[in-house]
N, C-alpha and C. Protein backbone atom coordinates (compact mmCIF):
# COMPACT_ATOMS: atom_id res chain seq x y z
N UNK A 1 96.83 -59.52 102.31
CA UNK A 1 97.31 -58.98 103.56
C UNK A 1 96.93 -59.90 104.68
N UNK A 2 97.58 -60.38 105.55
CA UNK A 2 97.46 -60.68 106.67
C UNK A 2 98.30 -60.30 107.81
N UNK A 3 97.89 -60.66 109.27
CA UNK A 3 98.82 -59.84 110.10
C UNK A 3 100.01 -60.43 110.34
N UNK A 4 101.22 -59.89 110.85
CA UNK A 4 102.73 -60.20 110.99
C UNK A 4 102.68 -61.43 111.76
N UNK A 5 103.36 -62.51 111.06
CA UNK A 5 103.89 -63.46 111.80
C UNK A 5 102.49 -64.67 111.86
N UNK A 6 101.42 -64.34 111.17
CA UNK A 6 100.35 -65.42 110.64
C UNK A 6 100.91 -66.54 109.94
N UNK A 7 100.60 -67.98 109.96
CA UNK A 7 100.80 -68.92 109.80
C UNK A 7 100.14 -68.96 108.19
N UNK A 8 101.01 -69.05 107.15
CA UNK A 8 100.47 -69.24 106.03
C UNK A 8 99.02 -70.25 105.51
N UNK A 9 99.10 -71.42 106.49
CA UNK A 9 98.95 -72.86 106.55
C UNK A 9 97.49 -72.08 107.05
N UNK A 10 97.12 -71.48 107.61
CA UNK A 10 95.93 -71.38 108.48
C UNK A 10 95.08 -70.26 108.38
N UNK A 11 94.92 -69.47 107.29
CA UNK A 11 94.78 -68.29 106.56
C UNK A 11 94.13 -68.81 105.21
N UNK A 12 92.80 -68.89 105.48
CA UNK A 12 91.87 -68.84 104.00
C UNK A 12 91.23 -68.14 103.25
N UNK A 13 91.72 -67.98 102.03
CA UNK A 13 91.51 -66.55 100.82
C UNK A 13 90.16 -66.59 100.76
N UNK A 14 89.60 -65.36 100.94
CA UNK A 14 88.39 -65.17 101.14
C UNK A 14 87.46 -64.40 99.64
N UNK A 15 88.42 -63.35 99.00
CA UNK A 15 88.15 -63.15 97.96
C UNK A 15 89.06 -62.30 97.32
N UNK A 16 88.91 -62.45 95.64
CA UNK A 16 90.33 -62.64 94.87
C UNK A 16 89.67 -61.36 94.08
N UNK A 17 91.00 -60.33 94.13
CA UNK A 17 90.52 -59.32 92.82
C UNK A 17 91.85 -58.66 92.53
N UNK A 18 91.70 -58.05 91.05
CA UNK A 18 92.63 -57.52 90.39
C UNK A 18 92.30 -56.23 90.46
N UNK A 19 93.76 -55.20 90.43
CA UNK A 19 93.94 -53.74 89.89
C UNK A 19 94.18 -53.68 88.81
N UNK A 20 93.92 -52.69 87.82
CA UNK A 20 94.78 -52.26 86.80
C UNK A 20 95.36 -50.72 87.04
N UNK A 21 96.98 -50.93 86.98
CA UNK A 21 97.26 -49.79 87.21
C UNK A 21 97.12 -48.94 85.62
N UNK A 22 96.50 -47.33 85.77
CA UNK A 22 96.07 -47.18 84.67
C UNK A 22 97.37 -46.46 83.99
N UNK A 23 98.31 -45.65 85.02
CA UNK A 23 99.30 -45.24 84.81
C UNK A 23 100.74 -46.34 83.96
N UNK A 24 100.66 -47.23 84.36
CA UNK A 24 102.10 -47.82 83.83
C UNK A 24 101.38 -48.97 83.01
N UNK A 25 99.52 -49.11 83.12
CA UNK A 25 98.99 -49.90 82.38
C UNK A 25 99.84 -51.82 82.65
N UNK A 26 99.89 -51.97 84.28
CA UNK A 26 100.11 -53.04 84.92
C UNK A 26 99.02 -53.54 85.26
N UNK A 27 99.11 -55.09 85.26
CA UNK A 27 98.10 -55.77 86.66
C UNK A 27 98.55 -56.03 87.99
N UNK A 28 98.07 -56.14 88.63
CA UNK A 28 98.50 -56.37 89.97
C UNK A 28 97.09 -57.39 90.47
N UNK A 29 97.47 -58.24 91.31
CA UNK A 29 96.56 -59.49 91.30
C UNK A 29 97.34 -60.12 92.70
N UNK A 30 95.75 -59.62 93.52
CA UNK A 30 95.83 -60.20 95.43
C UNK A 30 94.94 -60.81 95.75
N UNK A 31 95.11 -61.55 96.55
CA UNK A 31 94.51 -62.11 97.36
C UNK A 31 94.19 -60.79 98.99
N UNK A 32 92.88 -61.04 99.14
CA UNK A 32 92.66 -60.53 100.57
C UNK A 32 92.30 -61.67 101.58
N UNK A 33 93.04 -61.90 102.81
CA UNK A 33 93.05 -63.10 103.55
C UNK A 33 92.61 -62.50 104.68
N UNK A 34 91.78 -63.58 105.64
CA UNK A 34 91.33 -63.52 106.88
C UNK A 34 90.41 -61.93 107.33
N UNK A 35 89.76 -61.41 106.69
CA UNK A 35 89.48 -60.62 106.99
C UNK A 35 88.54 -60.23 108.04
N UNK A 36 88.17 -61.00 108.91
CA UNK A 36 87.55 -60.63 109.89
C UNK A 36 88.72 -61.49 111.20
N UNK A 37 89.89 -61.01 111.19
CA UNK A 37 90.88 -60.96 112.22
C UNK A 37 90.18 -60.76 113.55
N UNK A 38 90.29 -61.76 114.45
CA UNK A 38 90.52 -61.55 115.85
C UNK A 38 91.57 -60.56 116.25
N UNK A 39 91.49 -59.61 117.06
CA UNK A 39 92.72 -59.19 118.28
C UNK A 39 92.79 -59.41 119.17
N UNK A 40 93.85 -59.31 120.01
CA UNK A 40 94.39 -59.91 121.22
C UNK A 40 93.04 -59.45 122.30
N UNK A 41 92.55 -58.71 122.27
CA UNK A 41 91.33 -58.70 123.04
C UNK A 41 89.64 -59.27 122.91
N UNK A 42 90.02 -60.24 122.15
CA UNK A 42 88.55 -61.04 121.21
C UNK A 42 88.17 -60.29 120.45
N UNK A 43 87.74 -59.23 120.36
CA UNK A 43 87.59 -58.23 119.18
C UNK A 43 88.00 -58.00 117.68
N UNK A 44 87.60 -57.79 116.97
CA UNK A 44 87.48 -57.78 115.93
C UNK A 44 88.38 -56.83 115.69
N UNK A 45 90.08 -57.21 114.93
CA UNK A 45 91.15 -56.48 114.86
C UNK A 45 90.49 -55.01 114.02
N UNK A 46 90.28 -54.21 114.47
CA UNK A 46 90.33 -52.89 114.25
C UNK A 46 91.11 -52.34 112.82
N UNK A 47 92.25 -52.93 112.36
CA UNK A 47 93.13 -52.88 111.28
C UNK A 47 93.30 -53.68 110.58
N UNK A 48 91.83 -54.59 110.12
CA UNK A 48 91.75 -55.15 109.65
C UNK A 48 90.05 -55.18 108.59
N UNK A 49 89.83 -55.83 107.36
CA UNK A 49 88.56 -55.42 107.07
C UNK A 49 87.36 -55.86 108.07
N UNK A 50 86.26 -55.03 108.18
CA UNK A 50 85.52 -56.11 109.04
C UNK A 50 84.51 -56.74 108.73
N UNK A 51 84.71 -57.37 107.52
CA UNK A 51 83.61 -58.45 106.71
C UNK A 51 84.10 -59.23 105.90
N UNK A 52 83.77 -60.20 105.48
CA UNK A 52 84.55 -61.00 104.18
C UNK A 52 83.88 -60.94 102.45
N UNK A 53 82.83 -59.89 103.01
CA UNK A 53 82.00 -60.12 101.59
C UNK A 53 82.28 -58.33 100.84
N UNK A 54 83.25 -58.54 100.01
CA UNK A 54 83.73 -57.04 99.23
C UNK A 54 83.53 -56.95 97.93
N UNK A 55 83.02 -55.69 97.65
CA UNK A 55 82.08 -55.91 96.12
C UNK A 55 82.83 -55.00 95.77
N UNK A 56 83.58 -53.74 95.37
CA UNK A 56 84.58 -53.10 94.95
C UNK A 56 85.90 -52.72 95.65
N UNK A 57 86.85 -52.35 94.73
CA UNK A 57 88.44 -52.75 95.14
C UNK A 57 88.23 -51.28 93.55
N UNK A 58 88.98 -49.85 94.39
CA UNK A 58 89.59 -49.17 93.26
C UNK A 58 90.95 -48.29 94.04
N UNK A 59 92.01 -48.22 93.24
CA UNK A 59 93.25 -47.68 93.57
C UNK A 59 93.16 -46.27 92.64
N UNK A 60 93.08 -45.06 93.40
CA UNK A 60 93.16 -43.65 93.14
C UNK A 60 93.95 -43.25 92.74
N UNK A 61 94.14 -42.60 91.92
CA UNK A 61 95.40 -41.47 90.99
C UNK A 61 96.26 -41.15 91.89
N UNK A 62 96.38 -41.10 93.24
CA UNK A 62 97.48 -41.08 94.48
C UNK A 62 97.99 -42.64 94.81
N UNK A 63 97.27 -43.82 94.10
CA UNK A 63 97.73 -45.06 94.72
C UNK A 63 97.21 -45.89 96.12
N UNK A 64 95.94 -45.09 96.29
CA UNK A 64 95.77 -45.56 97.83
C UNK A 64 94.31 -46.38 97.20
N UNK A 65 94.35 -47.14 98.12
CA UNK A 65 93.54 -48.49 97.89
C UNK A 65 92.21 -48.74 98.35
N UNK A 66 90.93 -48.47 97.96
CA UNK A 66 89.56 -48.21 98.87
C UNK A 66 89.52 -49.29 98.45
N UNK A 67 88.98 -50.24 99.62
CA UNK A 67 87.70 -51.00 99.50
C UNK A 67 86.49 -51.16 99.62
N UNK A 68 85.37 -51.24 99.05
CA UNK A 68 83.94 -51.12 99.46
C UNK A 68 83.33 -52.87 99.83
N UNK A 69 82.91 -53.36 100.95
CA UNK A 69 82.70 -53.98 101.43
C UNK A 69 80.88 -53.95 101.91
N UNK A 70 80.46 -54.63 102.22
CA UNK A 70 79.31 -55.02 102.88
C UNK A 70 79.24 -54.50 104.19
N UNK A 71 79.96 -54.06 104.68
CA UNK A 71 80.03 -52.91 105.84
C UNK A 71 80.69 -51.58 106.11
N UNK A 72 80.77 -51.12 104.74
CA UNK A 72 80.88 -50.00 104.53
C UNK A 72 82.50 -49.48 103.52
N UNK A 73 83.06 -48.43 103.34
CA UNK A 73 84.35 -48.45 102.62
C UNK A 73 85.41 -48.21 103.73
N UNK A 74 86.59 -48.64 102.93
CA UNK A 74 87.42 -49.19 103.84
C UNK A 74 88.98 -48.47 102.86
N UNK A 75 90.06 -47.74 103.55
CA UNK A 75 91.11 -47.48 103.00
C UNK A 75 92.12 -48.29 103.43
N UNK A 76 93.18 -48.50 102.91
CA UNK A 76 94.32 -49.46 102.82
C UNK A 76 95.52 -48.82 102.94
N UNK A 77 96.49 -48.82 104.05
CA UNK A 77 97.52 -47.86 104.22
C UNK A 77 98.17 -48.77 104.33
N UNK A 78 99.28 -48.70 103.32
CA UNK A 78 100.23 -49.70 102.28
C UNK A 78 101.45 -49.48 103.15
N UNK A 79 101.63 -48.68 104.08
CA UNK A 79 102.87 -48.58 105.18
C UNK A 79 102.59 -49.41 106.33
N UNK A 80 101.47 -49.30 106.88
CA UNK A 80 101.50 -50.23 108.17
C UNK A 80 100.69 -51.45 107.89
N UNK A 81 100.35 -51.40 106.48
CA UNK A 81 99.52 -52.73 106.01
C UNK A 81 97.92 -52.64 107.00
N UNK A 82 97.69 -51.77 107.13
CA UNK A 82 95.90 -52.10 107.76
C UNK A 82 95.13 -51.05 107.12
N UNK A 83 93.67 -51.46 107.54
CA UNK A 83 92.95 -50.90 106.50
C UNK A 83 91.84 -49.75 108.10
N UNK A 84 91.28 -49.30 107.28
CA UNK A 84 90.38 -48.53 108.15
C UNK A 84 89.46 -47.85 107.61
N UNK A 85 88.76 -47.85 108.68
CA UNK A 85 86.79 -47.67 108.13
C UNK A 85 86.88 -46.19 107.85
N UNK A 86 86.48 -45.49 106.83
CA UNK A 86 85.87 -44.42 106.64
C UNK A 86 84.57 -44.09 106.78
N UNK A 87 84.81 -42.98 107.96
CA UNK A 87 82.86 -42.93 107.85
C UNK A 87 82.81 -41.79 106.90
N UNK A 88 81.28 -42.08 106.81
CA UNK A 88 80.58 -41.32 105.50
C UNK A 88 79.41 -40.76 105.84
N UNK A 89 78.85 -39.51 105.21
CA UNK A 89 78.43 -38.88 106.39
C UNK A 89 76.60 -39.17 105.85
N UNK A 90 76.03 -38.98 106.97
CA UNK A 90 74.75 -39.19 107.28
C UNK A 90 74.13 -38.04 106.29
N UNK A 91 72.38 -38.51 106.75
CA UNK A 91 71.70 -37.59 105.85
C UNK A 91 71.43 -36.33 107.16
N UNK A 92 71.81 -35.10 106.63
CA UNK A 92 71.49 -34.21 107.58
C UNK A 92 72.75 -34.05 108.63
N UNK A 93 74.09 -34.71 108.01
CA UNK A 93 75.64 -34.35 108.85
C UNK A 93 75.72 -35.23 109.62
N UNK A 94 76.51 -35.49 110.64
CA UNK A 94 77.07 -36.37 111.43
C UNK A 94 77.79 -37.87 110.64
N UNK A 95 78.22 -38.91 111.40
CA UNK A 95 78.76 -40.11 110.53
C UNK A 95 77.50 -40.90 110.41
N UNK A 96 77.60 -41.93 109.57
CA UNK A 96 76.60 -42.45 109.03
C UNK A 96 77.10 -43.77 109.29
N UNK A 97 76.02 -44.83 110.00
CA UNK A 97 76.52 -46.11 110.21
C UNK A 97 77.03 -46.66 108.84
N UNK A 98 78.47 -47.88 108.95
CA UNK A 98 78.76 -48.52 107.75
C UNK A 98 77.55 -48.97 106.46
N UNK A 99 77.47 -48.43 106.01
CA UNK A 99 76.68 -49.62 104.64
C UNK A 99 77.38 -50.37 103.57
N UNK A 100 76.38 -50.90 102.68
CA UNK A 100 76.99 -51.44 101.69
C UNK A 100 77.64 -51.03 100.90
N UNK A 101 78.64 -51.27 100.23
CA UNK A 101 79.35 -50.38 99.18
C UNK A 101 79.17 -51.17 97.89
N UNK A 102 78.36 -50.48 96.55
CA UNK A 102 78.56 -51.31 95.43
C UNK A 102 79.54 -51.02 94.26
N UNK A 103 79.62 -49.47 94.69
CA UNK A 103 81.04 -49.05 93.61
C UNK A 103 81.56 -48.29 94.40
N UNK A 104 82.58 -47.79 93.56
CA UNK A 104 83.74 -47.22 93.58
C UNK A 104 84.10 -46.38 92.58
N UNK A 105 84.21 -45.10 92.08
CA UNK A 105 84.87 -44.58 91.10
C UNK A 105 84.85 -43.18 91.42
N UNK A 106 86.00 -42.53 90.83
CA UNK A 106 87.10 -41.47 90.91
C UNK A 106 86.49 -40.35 89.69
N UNK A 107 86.56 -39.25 90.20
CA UNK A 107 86.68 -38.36 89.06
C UNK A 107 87.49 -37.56 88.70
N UNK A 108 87.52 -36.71 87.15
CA UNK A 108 89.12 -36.13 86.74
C UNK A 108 89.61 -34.90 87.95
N UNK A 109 88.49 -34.72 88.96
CA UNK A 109 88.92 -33.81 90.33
C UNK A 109 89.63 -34.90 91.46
N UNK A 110 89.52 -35.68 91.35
CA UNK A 110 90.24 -37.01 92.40
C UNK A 110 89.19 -37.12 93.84
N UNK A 111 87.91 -36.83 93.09
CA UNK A 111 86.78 -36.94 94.19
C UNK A 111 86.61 -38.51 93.82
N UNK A 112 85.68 -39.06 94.84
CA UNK A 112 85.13 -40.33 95.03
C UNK A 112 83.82 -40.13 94.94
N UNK A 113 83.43 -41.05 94.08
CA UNK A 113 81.38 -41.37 93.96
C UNK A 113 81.59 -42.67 94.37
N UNK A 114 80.71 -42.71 95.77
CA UNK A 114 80.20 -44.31 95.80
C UNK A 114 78.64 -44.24 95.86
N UNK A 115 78.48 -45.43 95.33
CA UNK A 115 77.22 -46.03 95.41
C UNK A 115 76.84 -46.81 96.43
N UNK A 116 75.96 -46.51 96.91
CA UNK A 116 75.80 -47.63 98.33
C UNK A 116 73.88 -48.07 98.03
N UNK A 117 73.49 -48.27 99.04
CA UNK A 117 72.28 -48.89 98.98
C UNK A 117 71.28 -47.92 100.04
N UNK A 118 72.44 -47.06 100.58
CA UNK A 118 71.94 -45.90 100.85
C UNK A 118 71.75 -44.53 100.18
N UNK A 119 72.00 -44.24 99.03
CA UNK A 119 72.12 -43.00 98.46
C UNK A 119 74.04 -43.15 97.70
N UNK A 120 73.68 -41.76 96.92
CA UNK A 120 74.71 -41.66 96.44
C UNK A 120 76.06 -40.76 97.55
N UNK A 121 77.28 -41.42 97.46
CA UNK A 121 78.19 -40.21 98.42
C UNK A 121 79.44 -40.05 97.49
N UNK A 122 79.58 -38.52 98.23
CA UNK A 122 80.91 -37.73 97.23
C UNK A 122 81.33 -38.03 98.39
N UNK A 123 83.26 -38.20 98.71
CA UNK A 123 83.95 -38.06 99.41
C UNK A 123 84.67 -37.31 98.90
N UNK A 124 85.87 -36.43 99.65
CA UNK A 124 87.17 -35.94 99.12
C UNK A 124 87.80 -36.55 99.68
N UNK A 125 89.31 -37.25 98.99
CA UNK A 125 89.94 -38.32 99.49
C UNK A 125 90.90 -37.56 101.04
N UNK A 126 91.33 -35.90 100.49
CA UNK A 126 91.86 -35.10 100.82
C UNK A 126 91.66 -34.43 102.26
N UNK A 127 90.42 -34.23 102.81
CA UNK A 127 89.74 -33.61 103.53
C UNK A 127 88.94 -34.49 104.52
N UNK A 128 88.19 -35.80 103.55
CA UNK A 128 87.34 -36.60 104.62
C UNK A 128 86.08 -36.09 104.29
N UNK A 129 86.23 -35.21 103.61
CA UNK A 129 85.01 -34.49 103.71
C UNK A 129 83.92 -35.03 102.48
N UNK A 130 82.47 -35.95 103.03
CA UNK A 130 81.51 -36.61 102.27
C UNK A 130 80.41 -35.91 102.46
N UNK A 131 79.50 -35.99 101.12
CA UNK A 131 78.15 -35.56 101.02
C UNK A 131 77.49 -36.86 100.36
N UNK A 132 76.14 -36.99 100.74
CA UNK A 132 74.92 -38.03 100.56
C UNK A 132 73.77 -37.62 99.70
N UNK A 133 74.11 -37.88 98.83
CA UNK A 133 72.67 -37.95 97.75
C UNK A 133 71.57 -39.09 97.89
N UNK A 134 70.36 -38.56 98.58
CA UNK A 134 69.29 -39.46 98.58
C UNK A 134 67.95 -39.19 97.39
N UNK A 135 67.22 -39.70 97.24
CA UNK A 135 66.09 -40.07 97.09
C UNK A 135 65.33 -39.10 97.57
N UNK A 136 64.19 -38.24 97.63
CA UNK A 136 63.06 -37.56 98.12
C UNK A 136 61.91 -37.22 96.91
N UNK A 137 61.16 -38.17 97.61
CA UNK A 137 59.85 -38.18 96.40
C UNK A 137 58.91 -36.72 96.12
N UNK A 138 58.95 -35.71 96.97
CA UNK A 138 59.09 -34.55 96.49
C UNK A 138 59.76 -33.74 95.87
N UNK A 139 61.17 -34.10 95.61
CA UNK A 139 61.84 -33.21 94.87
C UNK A 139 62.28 -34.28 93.56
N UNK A 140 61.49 -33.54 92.57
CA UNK A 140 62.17 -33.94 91.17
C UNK A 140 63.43 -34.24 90.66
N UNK A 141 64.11 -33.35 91.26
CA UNK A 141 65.37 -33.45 91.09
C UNK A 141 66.49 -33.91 92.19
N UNK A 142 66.04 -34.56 92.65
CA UNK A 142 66.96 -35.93 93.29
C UNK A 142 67.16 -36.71 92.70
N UNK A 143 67.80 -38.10 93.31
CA UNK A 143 68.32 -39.05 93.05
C UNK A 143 66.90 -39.78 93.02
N UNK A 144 66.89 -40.73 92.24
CA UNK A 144 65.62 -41.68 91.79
C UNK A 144 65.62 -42.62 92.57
N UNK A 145 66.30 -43.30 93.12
CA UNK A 145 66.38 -44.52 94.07
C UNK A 145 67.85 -44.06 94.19
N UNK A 146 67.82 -44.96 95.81
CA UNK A 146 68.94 -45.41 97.25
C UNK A 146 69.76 -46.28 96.48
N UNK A 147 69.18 -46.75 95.43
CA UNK A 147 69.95 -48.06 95.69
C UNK A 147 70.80 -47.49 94.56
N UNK A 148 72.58 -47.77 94.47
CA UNK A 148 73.01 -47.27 93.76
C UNK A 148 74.00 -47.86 93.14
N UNK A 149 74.14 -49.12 92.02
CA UNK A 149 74.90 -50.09 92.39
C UNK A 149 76.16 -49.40 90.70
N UNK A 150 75.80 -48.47 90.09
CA UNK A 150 77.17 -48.14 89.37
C UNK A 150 77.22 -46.72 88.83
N UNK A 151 78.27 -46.56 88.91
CA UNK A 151 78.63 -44.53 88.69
C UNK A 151 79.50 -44.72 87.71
N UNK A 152 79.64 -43.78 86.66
CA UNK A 152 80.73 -43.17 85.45
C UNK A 152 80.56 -41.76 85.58
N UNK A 153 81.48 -41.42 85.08
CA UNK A 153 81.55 -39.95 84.78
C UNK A 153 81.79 -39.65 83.47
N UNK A 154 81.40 -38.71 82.77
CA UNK A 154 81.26 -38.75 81.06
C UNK A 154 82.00 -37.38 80.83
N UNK A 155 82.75 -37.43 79.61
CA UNK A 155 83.85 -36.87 79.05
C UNK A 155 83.54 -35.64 79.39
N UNK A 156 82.44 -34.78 79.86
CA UNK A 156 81.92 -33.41 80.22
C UNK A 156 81.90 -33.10 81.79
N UNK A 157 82.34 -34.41 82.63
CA UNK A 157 81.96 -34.16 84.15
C UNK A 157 81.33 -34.37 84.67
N UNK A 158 79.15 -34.42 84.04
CA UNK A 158 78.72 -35.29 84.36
C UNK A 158 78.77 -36.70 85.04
N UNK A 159 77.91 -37.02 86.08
CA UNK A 159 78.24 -38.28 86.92
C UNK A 159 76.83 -39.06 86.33
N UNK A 160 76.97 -40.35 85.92
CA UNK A 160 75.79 -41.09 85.52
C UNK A 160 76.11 -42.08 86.62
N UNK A 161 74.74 -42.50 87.05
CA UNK A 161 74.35 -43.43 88.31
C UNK A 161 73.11 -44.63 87.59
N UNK A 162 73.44 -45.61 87.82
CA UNK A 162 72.41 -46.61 87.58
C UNK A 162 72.28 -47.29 88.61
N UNK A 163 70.62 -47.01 88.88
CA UNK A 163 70.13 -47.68 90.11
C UNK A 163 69.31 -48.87 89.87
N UNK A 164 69.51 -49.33 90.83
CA UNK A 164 68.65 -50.64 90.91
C UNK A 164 67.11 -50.85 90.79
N UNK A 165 66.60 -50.08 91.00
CA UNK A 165 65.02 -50.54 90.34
C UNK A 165 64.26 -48.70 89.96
N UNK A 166 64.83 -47.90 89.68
CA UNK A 166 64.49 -46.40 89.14
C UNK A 166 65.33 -45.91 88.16
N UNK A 167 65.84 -46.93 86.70
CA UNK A 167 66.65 -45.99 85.88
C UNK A 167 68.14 -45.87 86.19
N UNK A 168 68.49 -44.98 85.31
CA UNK A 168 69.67 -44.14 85.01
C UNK A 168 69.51 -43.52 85.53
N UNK A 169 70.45 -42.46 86.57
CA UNK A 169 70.57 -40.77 86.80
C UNK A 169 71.43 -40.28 85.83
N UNK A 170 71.03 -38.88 85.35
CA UNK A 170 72.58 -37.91 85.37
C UNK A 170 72.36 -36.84 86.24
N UNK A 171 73.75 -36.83 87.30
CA UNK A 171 74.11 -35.83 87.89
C UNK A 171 74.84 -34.58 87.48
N UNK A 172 74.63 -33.61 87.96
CA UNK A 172 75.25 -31.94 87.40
C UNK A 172 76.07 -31.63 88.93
N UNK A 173 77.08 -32.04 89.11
CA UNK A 173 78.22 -31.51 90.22
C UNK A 173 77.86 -30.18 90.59
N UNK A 174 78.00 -29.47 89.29
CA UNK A 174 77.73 -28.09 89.55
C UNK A 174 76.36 -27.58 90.62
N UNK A 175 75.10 -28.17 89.99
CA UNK A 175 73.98 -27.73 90.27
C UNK A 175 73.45 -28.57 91.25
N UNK A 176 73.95 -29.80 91.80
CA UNK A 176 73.64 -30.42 92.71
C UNK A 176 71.90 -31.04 92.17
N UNK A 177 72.27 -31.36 90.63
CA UNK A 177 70.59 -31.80 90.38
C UNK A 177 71.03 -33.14 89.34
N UNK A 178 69.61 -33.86 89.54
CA UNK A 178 70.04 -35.39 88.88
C UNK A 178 68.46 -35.05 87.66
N UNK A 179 68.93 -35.77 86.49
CA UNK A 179 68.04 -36.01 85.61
C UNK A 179 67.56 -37.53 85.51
N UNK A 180 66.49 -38.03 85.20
CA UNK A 180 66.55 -39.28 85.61
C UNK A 180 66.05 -39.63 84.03
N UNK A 181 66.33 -41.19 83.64
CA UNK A 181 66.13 -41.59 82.74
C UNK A 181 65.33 -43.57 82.56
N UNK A 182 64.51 -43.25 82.76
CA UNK A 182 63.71 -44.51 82.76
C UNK A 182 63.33 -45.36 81.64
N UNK A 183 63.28 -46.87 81.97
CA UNK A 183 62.29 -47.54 80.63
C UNK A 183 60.30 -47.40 80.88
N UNK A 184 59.97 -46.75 79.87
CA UNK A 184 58.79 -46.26 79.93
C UNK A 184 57.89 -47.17 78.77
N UNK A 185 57.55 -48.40 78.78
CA UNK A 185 56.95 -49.56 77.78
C UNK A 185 56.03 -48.68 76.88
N UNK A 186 56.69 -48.64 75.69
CA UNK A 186 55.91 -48.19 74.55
C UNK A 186 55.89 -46.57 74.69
N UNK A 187 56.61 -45.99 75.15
CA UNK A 187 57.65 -45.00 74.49
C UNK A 187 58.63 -44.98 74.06
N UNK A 188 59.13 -44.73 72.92
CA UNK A 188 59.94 -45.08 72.21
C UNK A 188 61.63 -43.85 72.19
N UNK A 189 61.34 -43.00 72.97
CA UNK A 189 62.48 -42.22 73.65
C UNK A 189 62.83 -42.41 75.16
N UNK A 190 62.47 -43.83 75.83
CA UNK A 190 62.63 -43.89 77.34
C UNK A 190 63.95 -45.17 76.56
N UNK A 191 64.22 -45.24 77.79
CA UNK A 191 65.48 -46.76 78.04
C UNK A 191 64.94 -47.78 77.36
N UNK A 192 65.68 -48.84 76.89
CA UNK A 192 65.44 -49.92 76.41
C UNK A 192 65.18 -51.11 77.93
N UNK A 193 64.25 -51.88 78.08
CA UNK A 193 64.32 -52.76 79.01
C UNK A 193 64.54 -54.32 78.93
């Protein structure tokens, strides 16, 4: 994507990633260009991404296009070609400044789990409406670490989270509780390390 009437010649690909569409079982293979666009007011085009460093790219069972970027996730509206920041909501409500985004993935409800480096967040693609799973070293049953760099969901609904320096989670949607699963040296029922 770049903006209307950009000079091919002067537009450098910043970073290259593929879709798989899972439905017609296609690739689709883009380039994302210039992404930190000037606008006519020096500013940083607004409808455009606003970083060049993007660590997930997933297209939703509706076709719409998130990006997770280094400054937070970003949707892609394939009619006017620009993208725009989704905020995500803070701990304790309100929006939550951009963060990092390390995944991306969908569940068989067409909710969103991202992983950020802030906690875990549910979005509804539908509503806008996000919740933040953190970390709290008093409660057992949180999230084990912020840092949250990959989510699956397992044939039961379960959400598994692997964090960056605390393990595996499994999450219970239902119960709003995480089990955590660690490498424990020389127990022989913890994670392999």
């Amino acid at each position: 994507w770049r903006p209307a009437g950009e000079d091919d010649r002067n537009v450098s690909p910043v970073a290259y990633w593929s879709i798989v569409d899972e439905q017609r079982r296609q690739v689709t293979a883009s380039v994302l260009e210039d992404t930190d666009a000037i606008g006519p007011d020096g500013y940083a085009d607004p409808g455009s991404l606003g970083c060049n460093y993007l660590y997930r790219v997933h297209q939703d069972g509706e076709g719409i296009l998130w990006v997770g970027s280094e400054r937070g996730l970003y949707r892609f509206d394939a009619k006017s070609g620009r993208f725009a920041l989704v905020p995500l909501q803070a701990e304790g409500g309100g929006s939550a400044q951009p963060d990092m985004i390390n995944d991306i993935r969908e569940d068989r409800n067409g909710r969103l789990w991202i992983g950020t480096r802030e906690g875990l967040v549910s979005l509804d693609p539908g509503t806008g409406i996000s919740s933040r799973y953190r970390n709290n070293p008093f409660d057992p049953t949180s999230l084990s670490s912020d840092t949250v760099y990959t989510i699956c969901e397992d044939r039961s609904g379960l959400i598994w989270v692997g964090t960056g320096d605390k393990g595996v989670n499994r999450f219970n949607p239902n119960q709003k509780k995480f089990s955590h699963y660690r490498s424990i040296p020389g127990k022989a029922d913890s994670l392999g390390s």
